[in-house]
N, C-alpha and C. Protein backbone atom coordinates (compact mmCIF):
# COMPACT_ATOMS: atom_id res chain seq x y z
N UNK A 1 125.29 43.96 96.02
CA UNK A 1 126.19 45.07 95.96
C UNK A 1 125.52 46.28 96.63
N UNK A 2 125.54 46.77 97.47
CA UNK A 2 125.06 48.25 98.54
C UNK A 2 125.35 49.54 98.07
N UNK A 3 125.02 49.93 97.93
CA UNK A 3 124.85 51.56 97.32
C UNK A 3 124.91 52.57 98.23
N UNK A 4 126.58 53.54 98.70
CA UNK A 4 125.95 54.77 98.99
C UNK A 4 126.49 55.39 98.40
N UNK A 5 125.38 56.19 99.52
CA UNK A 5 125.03 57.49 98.75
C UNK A 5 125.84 58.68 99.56
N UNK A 6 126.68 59.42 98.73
CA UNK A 6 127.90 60.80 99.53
C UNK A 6 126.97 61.71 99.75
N UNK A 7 126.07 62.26 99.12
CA UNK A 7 125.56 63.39 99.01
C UNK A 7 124.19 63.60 98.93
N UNK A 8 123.19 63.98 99.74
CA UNK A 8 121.83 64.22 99.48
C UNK A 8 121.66 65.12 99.11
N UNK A 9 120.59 66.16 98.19
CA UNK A 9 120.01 67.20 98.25
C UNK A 9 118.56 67.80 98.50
N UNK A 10 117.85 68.21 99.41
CA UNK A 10 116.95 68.57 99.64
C UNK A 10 116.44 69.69 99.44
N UNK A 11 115.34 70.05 98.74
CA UNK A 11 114.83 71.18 98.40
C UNK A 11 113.40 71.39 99.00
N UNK A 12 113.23 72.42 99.76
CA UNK A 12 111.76 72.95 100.50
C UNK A 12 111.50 74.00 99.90
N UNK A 13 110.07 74.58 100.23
CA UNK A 13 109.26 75.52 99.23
C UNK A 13 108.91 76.07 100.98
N UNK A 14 109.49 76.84 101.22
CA UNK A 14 109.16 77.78 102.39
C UNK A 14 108.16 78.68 102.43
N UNK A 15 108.01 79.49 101.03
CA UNK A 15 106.84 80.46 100.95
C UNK A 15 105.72 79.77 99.81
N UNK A 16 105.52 78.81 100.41
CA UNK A 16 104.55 77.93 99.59
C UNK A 16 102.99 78.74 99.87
N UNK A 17 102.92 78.97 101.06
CA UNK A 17 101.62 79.60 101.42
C UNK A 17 101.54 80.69 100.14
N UNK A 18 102.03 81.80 100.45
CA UNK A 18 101.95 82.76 99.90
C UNK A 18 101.07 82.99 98.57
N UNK A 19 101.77 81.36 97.46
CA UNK A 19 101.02 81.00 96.58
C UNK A 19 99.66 80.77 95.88
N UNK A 20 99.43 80.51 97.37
CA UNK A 20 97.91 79.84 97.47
C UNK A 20 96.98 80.62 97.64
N UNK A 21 95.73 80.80 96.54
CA UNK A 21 94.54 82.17 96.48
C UNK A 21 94.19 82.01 98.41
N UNK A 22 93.80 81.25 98.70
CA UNK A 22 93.03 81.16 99.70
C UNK A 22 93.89 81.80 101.28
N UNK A 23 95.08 81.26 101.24
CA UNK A 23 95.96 81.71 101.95
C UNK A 23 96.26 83.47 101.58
N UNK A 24 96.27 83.80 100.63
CA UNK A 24 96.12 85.17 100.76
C UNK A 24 95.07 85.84 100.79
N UNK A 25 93.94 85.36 101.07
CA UNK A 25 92.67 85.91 101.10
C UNK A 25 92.20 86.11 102.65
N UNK A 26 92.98 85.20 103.23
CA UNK A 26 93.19 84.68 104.75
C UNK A 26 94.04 85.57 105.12
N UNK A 27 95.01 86.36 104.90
CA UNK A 27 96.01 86.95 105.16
C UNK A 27 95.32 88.28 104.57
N UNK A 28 94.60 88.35 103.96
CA UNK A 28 93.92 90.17 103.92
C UNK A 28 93.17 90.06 104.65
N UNK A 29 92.33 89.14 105.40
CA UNK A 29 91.40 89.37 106.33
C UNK A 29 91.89 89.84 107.51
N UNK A 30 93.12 89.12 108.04
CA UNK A 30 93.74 89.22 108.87
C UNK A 30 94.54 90.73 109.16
N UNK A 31 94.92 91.12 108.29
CA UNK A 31 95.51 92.28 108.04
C UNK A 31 94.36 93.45 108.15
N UNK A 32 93.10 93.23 107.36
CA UNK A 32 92.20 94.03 107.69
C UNK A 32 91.63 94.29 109.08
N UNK A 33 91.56 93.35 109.91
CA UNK A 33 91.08 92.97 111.26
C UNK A 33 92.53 93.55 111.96
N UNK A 34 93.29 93.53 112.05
CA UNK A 34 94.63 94.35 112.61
C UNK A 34 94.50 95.40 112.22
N UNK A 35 93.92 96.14 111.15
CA UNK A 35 94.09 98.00 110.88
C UNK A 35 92.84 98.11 111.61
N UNK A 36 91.87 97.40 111.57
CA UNK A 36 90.65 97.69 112.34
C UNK A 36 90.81 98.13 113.73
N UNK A 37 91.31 96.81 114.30
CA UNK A 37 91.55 96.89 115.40
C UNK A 37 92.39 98.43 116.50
N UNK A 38 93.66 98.29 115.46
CA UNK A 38 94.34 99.76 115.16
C UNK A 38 93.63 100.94 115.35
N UNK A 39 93.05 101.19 114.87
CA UNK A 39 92.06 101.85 114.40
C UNK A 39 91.32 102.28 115.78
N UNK A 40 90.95 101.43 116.36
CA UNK A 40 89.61 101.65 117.51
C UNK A 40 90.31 102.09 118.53
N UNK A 41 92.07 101.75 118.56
CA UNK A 41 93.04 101.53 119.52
C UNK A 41 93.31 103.50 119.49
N UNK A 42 93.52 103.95 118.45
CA UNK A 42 93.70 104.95 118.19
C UNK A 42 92.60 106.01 118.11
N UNK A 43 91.43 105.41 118.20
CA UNK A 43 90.37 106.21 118.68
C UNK A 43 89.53 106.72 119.88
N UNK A 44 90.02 105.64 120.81
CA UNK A 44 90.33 105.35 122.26
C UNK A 44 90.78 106.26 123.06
N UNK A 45 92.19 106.10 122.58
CA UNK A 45 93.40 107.08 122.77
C UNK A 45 93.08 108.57 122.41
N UNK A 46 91.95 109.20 121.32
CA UNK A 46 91.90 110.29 121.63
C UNK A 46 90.71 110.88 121.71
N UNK A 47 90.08 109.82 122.22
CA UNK A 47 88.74 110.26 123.10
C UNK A 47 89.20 110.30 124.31
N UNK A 48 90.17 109.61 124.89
CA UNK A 48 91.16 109.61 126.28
C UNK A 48 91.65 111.09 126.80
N UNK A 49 92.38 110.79 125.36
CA UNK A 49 93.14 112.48 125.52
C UNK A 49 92.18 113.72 125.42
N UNK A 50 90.96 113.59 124.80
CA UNK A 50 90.19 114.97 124.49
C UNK A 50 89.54 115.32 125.84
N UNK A 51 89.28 114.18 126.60
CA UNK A 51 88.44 113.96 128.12
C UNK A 51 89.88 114.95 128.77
N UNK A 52 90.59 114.14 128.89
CA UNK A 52 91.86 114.67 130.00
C UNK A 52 92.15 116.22 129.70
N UNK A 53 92.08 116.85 128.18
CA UNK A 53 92.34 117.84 128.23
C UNK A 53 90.51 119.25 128.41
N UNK A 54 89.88 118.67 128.48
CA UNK A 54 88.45 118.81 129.34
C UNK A 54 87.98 119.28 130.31
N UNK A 55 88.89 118.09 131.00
CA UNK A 55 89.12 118.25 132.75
C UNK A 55 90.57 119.01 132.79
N UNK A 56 91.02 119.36 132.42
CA UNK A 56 91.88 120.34 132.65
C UNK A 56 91.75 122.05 132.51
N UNK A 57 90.49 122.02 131.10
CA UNK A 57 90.16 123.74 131.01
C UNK A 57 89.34 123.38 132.09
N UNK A 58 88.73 122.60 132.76
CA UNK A 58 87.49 122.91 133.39
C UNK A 58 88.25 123.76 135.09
N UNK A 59 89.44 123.23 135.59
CA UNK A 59 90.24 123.45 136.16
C UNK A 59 90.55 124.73 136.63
């Protein structure tokens, strides 16, 4: 006798990571290393700008 089946249901855990100590420990590093980065990006930028306005009183 064969059996079907009308209807499946499947259930996934999408933010499974999130859960996990290690995965968020991984994800503050990461985050820390991006403000860092930020950071140097924006310090760059106004050692850039302090030069340019420099050479401009010097002018």
């Amino acid at each position: 006798m064969p059996i079907e089946i009308r209807e499946l249901h499947i259930r996934v855990k999408v933010n499974e990571r999130e859960n996990n100590p290690q995965n968020a420990t991984d994800q503050n590093a990461r985050r820390q290393e991006r403000d860092a980065s930020e950071d140097a990006i924006v310090a760059e930028c106004v050692q850039q700008t302090l030069e340019i306005l420099e050479q401009q009183k010097e002018r």
